[in-house]
C-alpha atoms as a PDB file:
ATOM      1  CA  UNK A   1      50.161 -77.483  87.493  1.00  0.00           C
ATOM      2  CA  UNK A   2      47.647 -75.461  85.877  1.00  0.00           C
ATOM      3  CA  UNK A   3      47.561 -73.340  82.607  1.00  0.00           C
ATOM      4  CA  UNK A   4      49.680 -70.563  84.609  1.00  0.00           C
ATOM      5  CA  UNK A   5      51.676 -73.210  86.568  1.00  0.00           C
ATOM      6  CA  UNK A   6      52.902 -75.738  84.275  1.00  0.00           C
ATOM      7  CA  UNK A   7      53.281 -73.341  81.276  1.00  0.00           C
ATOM      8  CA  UNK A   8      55.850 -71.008  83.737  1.00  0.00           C
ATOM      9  CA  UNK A   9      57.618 -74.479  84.985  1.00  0.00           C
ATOM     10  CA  UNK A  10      58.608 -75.532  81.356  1.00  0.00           C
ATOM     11  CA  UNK A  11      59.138 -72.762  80.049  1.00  0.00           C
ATOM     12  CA  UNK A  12      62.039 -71.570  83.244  1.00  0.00           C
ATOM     13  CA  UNK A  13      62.823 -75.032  82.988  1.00  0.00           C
ATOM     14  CA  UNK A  14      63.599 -74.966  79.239  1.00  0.00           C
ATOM     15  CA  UNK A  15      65.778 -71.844  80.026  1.00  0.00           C
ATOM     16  CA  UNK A  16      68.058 -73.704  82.129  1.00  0.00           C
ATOM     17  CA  UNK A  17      66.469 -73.036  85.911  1.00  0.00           C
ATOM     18  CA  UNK A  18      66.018 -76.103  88.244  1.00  0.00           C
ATOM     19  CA  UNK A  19      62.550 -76.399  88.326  1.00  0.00           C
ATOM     20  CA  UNK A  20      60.345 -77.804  91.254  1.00  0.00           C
ATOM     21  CA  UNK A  21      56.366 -77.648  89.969  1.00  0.00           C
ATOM     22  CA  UNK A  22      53.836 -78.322  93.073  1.00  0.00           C
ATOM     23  CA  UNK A  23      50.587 -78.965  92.767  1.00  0.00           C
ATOM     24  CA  UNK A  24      47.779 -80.240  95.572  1.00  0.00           C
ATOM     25  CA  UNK A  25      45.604 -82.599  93.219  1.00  0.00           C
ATOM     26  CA  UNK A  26      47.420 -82.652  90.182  1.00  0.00           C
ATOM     27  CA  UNK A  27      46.583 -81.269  86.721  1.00  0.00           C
ATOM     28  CA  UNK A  28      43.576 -80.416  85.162  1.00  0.00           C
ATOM     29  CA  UNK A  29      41.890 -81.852  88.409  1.00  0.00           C
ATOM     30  CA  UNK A  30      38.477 -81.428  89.157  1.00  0.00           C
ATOM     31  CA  UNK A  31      39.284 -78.463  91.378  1.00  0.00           C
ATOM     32  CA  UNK A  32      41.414 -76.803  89.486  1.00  0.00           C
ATOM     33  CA  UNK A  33      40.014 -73.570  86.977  1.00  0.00           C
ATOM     34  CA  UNK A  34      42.482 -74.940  84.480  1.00  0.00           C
ATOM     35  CA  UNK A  35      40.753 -78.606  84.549  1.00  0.00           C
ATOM     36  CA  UNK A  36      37.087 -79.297  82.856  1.00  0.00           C
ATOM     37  CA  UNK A  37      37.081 -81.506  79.623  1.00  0.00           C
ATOM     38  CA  UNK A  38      37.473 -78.357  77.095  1.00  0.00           C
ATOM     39  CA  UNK A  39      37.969 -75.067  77.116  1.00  0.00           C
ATOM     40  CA  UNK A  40      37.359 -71.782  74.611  1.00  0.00           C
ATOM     41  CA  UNK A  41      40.138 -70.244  72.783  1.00  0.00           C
ATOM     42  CA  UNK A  42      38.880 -67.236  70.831  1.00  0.00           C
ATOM     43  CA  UNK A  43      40.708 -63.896  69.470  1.00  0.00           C
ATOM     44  CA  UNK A  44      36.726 -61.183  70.627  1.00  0.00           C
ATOM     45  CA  UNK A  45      37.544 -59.929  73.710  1.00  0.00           C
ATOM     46  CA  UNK A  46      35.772 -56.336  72.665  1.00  0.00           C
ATOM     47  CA  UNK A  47      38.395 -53.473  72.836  1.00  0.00           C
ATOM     48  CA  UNK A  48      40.766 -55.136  74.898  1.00  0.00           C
ATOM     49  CA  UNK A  49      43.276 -55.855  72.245  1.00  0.00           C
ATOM     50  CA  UNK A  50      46.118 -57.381  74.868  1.00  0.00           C
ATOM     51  CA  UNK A  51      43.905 -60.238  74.974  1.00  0.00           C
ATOM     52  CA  UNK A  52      43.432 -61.179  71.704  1.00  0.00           C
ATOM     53  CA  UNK A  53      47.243 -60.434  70.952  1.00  0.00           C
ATOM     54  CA  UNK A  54      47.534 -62.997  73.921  1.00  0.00           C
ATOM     55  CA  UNK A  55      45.169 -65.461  72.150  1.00  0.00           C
ATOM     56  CA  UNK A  56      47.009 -65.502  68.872  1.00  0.00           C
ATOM     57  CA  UNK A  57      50.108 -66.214  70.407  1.00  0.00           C
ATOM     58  CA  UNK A  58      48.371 -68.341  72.220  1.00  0.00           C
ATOM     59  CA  UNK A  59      47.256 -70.462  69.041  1.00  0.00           C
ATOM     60  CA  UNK A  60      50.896 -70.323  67.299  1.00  0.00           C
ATOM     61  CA  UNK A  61      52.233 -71.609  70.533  1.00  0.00           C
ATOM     62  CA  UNK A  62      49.755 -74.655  70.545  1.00  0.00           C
ATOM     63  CA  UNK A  63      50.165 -75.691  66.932  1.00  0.00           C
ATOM     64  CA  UNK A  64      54.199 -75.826  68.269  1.00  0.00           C
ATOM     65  CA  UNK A  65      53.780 -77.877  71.037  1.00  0.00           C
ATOM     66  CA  UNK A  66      51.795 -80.229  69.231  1.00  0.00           C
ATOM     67  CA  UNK A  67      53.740 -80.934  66.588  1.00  0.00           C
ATOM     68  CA  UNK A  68      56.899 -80.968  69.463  1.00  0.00           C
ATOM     69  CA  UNK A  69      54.640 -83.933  71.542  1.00  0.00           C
ATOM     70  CA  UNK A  70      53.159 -85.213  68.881  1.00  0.00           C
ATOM     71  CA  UNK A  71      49.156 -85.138  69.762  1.00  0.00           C
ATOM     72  CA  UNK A  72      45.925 -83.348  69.277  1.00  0.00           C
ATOM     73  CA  UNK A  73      45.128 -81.210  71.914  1.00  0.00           C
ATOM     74  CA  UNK A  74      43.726 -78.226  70.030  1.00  0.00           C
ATOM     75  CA  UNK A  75      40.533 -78.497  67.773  1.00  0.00           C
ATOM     76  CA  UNK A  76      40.143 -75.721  65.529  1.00  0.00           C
ATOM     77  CA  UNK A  77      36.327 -76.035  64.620  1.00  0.00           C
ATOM     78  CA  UNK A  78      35.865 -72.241  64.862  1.00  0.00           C
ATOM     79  CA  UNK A  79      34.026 -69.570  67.143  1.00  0.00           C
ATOM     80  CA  UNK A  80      30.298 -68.258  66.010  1.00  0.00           C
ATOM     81  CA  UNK A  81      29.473 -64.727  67.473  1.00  0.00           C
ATOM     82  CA  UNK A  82      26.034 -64.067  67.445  1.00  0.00           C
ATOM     83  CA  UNK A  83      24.718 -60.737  67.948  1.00  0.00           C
ATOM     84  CA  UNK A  84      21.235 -59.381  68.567  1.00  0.00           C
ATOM     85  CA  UNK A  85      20.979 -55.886  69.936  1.00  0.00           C
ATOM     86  CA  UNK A  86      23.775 -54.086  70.984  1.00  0.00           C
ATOM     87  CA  UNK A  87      27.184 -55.128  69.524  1.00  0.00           C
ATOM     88  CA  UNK A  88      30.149 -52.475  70.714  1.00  0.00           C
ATOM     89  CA  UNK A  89      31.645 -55.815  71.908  1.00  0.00           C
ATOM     90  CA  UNK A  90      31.553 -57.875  68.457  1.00  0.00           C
ATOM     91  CA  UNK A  91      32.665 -54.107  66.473  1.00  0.00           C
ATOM     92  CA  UNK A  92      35.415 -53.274  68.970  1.00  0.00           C
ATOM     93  CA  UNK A  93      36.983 -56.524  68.483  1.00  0.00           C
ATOM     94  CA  UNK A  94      36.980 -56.217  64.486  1.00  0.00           C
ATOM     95  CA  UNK A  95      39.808 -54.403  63.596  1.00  0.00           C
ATOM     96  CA  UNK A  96      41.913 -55.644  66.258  1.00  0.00           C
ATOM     97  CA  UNK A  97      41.374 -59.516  64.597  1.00  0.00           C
ATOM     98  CA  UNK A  98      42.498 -57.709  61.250  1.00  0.00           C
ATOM     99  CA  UNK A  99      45.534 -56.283  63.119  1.00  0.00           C
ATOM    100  CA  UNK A 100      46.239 -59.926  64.123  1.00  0.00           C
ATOM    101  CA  UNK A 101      45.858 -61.401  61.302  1.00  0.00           C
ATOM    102  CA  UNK A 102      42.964 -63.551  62.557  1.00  0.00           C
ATOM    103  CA  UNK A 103      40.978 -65.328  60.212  1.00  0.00           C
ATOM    104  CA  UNK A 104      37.553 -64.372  60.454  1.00  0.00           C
ATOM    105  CA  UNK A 105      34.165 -63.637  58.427  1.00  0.00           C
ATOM    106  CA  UNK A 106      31.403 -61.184  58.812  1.00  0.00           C
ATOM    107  CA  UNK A 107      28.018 -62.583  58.393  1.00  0.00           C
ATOM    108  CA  UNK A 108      24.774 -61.191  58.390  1.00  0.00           C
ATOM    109  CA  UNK A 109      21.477 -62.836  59.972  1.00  0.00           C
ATOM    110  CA  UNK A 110      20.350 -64.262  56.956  1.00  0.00           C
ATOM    111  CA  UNK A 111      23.613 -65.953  55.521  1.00  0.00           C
ATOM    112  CA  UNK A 112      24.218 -66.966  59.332  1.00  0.00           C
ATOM    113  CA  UNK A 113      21.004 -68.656  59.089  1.00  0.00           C
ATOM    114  CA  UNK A 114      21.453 -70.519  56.144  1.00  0.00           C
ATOM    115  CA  UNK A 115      24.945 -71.693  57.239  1.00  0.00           C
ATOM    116  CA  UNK A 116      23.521 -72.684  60.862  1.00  0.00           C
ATOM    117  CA  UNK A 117      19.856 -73.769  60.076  1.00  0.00           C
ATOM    118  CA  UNK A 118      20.026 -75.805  63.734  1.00  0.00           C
ATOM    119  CA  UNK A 119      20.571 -72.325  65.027  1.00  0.00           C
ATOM    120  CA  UNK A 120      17.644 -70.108  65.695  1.00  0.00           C
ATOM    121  CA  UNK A 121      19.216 -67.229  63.983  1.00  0.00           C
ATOM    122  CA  UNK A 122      14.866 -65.067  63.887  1.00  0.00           C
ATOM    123  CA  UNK A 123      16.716 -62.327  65.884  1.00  0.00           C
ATOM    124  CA  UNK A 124      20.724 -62.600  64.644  1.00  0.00           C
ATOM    125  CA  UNK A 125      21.228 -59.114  62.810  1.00  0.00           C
ATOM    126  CA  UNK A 126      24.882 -60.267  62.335  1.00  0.00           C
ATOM    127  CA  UNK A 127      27.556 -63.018  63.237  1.00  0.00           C
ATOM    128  CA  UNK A 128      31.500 -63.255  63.949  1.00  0.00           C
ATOM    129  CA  UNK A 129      32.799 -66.492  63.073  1.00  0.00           C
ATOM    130  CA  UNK A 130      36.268 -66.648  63.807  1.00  0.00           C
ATOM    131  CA  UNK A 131      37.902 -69.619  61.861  1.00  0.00           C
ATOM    132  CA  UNK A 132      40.666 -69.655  63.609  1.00  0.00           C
ATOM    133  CA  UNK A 133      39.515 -70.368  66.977  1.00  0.00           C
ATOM    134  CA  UNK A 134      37.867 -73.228  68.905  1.00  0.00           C
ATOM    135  CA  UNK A 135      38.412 -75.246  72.067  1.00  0.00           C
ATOM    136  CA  UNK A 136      40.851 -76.968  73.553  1.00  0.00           C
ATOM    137  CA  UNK A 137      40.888 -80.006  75.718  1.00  0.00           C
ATOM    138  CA  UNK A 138      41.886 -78.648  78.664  1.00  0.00           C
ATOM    139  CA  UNK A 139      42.699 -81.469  81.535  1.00  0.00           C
ATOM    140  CA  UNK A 140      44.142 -83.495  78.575  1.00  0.00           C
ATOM    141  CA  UNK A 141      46.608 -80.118  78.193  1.00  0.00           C
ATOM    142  CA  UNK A 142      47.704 -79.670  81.535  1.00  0.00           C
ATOM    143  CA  UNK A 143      48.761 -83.363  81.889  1.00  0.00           C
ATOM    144  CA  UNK A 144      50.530 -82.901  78.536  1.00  0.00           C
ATOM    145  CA  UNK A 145      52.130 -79.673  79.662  1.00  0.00           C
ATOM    146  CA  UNK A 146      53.210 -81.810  82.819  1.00  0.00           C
ATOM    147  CA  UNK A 147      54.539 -84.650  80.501  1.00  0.00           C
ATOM    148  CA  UNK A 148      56.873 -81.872  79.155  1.00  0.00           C
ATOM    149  CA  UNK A 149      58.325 -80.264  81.986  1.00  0.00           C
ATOM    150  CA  UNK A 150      59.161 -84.008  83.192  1.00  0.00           C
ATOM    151  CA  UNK A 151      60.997 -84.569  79.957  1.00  0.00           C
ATOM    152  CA  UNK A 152      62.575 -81.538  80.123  1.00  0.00           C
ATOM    153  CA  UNK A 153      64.081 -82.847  83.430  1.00  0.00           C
ATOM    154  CA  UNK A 154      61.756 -80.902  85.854  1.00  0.00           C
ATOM    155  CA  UNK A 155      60.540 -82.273  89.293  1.00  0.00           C
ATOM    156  CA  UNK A 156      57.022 -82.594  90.222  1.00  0.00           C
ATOM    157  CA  UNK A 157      55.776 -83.377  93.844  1.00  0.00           C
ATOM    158  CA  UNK A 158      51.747 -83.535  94.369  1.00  0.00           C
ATOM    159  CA  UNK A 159      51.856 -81.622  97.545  1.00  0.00           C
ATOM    160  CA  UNK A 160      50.267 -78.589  99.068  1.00  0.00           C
ATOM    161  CA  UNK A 161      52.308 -75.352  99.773  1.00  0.00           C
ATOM    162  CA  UNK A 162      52.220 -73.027 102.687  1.00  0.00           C
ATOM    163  CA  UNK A 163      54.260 -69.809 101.726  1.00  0.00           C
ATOM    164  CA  UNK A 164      57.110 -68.821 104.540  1.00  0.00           C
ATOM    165  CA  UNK A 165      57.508 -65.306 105.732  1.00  0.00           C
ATOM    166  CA  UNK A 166      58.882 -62.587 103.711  1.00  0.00           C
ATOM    167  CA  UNK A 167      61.833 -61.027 105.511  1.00  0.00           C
ATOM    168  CA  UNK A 168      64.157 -58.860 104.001  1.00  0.00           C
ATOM    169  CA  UNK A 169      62.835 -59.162 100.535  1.00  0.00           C
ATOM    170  CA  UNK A 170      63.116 -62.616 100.265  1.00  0.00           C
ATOM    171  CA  UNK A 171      60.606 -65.647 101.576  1.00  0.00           C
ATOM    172  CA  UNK A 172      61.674 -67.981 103.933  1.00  0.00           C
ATOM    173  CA  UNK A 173      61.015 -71.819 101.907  1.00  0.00           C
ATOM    174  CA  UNK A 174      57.802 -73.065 101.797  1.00  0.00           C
ATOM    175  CA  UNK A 175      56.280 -75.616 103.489  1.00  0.00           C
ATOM    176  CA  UNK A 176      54.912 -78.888 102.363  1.00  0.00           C
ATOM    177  CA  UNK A 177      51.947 -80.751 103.610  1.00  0.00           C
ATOM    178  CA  UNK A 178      54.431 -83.579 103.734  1.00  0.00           C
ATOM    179  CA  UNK A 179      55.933 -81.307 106.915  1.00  0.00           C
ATOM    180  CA  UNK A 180      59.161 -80.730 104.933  1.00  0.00           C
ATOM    181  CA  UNK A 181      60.221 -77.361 103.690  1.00  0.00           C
ATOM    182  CA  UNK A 182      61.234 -76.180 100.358  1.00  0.00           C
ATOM    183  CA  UNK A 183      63.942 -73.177  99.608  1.00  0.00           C
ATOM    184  CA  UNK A 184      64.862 -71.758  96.637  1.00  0.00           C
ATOM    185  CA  UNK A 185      66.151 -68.936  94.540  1.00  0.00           C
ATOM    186  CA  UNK A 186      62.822 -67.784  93.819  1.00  0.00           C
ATOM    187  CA  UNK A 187      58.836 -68.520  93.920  1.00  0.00           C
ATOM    188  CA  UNK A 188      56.301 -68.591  91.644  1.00  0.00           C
ATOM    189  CA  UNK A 189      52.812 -68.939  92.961  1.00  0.00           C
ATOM    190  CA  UNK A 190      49.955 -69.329  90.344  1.00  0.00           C
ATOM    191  CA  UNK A 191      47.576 -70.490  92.513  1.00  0.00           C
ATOM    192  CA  UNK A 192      44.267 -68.792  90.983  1.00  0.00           C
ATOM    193  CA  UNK A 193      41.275 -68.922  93.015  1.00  0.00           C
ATOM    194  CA  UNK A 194      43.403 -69.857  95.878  1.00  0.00           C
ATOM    195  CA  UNK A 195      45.963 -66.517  95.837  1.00  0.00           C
ATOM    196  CA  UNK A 196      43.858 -64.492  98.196  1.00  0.00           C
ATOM    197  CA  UNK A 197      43.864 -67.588 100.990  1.00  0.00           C
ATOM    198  CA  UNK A 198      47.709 -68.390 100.596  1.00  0.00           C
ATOM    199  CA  UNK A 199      48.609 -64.072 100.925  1.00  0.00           C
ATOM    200  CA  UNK A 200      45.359 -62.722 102.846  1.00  0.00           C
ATOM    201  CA  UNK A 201      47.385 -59.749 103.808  1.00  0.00           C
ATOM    202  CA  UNK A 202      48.508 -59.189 100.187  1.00  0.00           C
ATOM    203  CA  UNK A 203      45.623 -60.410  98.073  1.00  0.00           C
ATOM    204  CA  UNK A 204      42.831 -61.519  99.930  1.00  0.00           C
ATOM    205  CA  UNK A 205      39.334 -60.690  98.745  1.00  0.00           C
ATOM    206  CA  UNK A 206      41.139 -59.023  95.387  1.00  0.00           C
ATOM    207  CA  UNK A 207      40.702 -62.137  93.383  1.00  0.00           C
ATOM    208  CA  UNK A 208      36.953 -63.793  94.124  1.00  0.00           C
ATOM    209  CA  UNK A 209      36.650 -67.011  92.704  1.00  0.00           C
ATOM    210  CA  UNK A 210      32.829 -67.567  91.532  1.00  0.00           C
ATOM    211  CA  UNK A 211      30.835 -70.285  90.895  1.00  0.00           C
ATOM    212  CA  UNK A 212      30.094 -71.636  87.444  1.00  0.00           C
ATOM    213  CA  UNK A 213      27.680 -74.278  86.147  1.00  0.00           C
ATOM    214  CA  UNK A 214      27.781 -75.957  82.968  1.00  0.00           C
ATOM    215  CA  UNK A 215      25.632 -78.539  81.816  1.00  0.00           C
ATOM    216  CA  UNK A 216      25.997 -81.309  78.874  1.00  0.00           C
ATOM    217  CA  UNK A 217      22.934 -82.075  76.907  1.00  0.00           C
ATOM    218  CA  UNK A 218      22.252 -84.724  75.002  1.00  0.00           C
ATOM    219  CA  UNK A 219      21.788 -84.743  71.068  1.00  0.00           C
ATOM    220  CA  UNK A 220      19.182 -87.095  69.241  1.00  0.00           C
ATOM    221  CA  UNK A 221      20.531 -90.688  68.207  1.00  0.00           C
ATOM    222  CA  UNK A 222      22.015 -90.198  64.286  1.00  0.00           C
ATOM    223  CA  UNK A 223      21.617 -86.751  64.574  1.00  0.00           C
ATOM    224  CA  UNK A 224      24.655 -84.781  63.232  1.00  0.00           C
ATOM    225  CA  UNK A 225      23.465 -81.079  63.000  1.00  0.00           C
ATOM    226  CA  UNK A 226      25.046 -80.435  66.512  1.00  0.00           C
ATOM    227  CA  UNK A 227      28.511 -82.475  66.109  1.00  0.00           C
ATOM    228  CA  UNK A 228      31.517 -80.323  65.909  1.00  0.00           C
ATOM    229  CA  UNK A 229      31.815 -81.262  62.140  1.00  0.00           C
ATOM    230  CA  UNK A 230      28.420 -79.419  61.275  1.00  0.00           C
ATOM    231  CA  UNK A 231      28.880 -76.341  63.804  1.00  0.00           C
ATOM    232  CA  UNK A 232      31.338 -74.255  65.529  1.00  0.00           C
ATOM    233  CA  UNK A 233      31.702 -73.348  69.199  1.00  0.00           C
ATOM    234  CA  UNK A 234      29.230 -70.669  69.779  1.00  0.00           C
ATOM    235  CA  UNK A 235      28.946 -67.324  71.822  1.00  0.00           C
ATOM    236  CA  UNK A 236      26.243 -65.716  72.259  1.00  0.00           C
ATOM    237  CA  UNK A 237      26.828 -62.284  74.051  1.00  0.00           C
ATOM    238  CA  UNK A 238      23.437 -60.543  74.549  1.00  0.00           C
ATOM    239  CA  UNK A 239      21.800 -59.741  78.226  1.00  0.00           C
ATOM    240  CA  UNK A 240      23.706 -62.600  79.640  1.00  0.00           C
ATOM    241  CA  UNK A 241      26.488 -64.021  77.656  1.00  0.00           C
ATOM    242  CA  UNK A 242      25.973 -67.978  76.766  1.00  0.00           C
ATOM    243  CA  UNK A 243      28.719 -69.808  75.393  1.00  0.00           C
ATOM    244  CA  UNK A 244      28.693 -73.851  74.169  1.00  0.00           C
ATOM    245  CA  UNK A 245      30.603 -76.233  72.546  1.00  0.00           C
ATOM    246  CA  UNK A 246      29.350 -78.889  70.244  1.00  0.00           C
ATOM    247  CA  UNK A 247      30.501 -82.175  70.444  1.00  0.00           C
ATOM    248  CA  UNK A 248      32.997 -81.983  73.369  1.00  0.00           C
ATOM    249  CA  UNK A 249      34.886 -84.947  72.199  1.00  0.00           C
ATOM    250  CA  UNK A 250      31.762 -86.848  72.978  1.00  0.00           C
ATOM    251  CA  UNK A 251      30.920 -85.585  76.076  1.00  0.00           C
ATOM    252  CA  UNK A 252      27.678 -83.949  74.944  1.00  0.00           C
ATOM    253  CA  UNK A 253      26.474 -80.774  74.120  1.00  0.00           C
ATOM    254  CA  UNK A 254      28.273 -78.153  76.552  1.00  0.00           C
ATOM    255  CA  UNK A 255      25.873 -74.862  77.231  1.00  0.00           C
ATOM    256  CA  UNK A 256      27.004 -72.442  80.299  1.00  0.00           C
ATOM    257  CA  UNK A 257      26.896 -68.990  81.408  1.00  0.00           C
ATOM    258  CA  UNK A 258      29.706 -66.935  81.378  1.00  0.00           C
ATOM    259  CA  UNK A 259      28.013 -64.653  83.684  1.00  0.00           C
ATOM    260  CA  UNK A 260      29.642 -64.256  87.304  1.00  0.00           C
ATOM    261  CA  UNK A 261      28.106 -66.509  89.577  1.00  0.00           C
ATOM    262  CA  UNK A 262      28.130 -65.719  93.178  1.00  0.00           C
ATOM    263  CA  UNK A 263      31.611 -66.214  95.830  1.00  0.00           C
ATOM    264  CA  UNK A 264      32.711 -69.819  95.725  1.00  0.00           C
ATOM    265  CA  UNK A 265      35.111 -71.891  98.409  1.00  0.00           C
ATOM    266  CA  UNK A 266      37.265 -73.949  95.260  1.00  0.00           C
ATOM    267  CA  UNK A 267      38.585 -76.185  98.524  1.00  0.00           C
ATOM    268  CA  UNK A 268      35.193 -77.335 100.313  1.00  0.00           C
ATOM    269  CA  UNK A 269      33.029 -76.342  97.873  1.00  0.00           C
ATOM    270  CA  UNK A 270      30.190 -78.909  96.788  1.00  0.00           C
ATOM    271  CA  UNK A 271      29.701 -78.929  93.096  1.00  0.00           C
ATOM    272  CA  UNK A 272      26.450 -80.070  91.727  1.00  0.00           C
ATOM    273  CA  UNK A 273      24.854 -78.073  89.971  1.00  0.00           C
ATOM    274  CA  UNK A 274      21.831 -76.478  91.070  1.00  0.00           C
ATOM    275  CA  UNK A 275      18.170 -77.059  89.852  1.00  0.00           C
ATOM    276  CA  UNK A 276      17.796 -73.354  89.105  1.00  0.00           C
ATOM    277  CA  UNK A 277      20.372 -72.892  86.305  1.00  0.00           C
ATOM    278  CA  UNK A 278      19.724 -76.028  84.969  1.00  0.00           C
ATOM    279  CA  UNK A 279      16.088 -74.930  84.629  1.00  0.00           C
ATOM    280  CA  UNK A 280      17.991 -71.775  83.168  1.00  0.00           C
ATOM    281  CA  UNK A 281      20.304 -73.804  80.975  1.00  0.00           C
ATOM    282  CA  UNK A 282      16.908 -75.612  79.230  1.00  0.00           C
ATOM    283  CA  UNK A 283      15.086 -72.899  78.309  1.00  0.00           C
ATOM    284  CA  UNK A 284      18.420 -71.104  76.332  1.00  0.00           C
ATOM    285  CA  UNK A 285      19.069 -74.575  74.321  1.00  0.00           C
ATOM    286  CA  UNK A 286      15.475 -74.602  73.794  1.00  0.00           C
ATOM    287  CA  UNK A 287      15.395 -71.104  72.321  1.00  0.00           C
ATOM    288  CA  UNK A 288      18.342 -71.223  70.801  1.00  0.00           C
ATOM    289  CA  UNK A 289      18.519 -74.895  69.471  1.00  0.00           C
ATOM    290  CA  UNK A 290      15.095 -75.796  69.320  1.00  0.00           C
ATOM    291  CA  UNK A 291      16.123 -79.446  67.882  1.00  0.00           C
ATOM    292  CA  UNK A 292      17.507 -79.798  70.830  1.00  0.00           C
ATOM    293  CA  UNK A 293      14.332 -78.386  73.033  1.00  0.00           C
ATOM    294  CA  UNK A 294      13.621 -81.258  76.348  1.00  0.00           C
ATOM    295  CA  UNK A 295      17.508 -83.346  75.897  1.00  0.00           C
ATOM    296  CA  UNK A 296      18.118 -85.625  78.495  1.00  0.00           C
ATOM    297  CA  UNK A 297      21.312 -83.793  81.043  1.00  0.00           C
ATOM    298  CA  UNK A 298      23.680 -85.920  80.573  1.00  0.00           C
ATOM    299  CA  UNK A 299      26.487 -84.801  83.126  1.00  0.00           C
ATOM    300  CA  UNK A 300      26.724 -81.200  84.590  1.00  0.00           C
ATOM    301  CA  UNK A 301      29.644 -79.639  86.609  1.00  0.00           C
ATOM    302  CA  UNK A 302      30.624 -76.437  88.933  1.00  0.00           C
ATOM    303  CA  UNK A 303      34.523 -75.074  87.948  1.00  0.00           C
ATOM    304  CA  UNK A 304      34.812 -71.239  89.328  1.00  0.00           C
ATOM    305  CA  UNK A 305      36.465 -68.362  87.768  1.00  0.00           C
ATOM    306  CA  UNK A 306      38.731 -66.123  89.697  1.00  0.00           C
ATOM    307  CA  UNK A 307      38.739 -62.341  89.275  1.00  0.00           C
ATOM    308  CA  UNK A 308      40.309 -59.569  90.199  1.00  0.00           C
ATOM    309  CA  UNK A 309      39.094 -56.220  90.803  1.00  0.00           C
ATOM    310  CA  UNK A 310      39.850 -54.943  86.693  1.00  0.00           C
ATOM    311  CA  UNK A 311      39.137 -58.291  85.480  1.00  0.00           C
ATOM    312  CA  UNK A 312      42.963 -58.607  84.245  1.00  0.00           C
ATOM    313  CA  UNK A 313      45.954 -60.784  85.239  1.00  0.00           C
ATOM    314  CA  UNK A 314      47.622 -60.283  88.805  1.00  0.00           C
ATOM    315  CA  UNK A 315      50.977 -61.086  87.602  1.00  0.00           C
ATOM    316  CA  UNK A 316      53.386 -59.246  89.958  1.00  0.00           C
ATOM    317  CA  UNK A 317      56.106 -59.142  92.684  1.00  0.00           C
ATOM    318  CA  UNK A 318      55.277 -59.740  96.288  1.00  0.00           C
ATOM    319  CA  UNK A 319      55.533 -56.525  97.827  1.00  0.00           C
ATOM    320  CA  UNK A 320      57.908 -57.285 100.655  1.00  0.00           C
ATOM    321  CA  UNK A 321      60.499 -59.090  97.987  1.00  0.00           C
END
């Protein structure tokens, strides 16, 4: 009942289909890659213009659904892009925003600096903001998206799923943790970081989840430079590439490294954070945000990401169906 999960069950659902969504903990849980307070929606992903096509649609469909359930689950407070040295990412990504009609503005260091004074912009030659992007609140989403599918007249059982064999090109039911087995027409597993443990033969080590710390940082008491009304999310793609998000519907000020961390078990994996890159996560929000140089932590957490070998989407047929 993730992004991938829910999003598929309404949407066969809304096409007619008897729909049966399954999910182990439930959405946005604290396992899942889909849970985690908030989460980035931005249109720069370099050259690769399916993703920002993606993204667009991606924003339409949101302003849609929120108007359909009648709540706030999208905050557009923008995307800064800061650049540094080199910045083929930030000009590869230009005229594929213009193509998609994203709003966005080119700034240079100086006018970046006077927008953003709690930024140190010393070594910004030039900024993306994107106007139309921002974050989402992402556990909040997947229980709405669940919300919908019920309405819609789907069925949702908080179970986990053991696939059957594959024989003759189609699979066998499922089984439950509940010991019962499910059959049906057709399966759809979006299972993320778990896809290589449910088909070992099939997928295996081809999608590695890794592990991923972000931290939340606390701003001074009355101070409003780093609320989400006086800044935008921020990316900062240089040797490593730092993302945050002001604000975080009071959760504090998010900072994390989109970096890939190393191989993570999203099952029996412990997540605290480790001292290391929160020692890591100090000294970029004291560079970067020297107001905010020696805040008190104020929460941190481990989520993974799950790639594959290209870093795109596995979507695809089982090979024996």
């Amino acid at each position: 009942a993730g992004a991938f999960g829910g999003w598929t069950a309404w949407h066969l659902r809304r096409r007619g289909a008897r729909v049966t969504l399954l999910d182990a903990w439930g959405p946005g849980n604290s396992r899942a890659s889909s849970g985690g307070e908030t989460r980035v929606i931005r249109g720069t992903y370099g050259p690769r213009r399916v993703y920002t096509v993606l993204a667009a649609r991606s924003l339409a469909l949101w302003r849609e659904h929120e108007r359909r359930w009648k709540r706030q689950l999208y905050c557009p407070i923008g995307v800064l892009w800061l650049v540094e040295e080199d910045d083929q990412y930030e000009r590869a990504a230009l005229p594929i925003l213009k193509e998609t009609r994203l709003a966005f503005e080119e700034l240079d260091g100086a006018e970046t600096a006077r927008r953003y004074p709690q930024i140190n912009c010393e070594q910004v030659r030039w900024a993306i903001l994107e106007r139309d992007a921002g974050y989402l609140t992402a556990r909040l989403a997947c229980e709405a998206v669940l919300a919908g599918f019920l309405e819609e007249g789907g069925e949702y059982r908080q179970l986990a799923v053991r696939p059957g064999d594959v024989v003759a090109g189609a699979m066998r039911g499922v089984t439950l943790s509940d010991g019962s087995v499910l059959r049906a027409d057709a399966y759809v597993f979006a299972a993320g970081p778990w896809l290589g443990r449910l088909f070992p033969d099939v997928i295996g080590d081809l999608v590695r989840p890794t592990r991923q710390e972000v931290f939340f940082f606390g701003t001074p008491p009355g101070d409003t430079r780093f609320t989400e009304e006086a800044m935008p999310v921020w990316a900062d793609h240089g040797a490593r590439f730092m993302y945050g998000i002001p604000g975080n519907r009071w959760r504090g000020f998010k900072v994390a490294d989109d970096t890939r961390g190393p191989p993570f078990d999203p099952t029996a994996g412990e997540r605290q954070a480790t001292a290391e890159g929160l020692r890591a996560a100090r000294a970029y929000l004291g560079y970067r945000f020297p107001g905010l140089a020696g805040a008190p932590l104020l929460e941190a957490r481990v989520c993974q990401y799950e790639q594959s070998p290209d870093e795109h989407f596995i979507i695809d047929r089982h090979p024996g169906a």
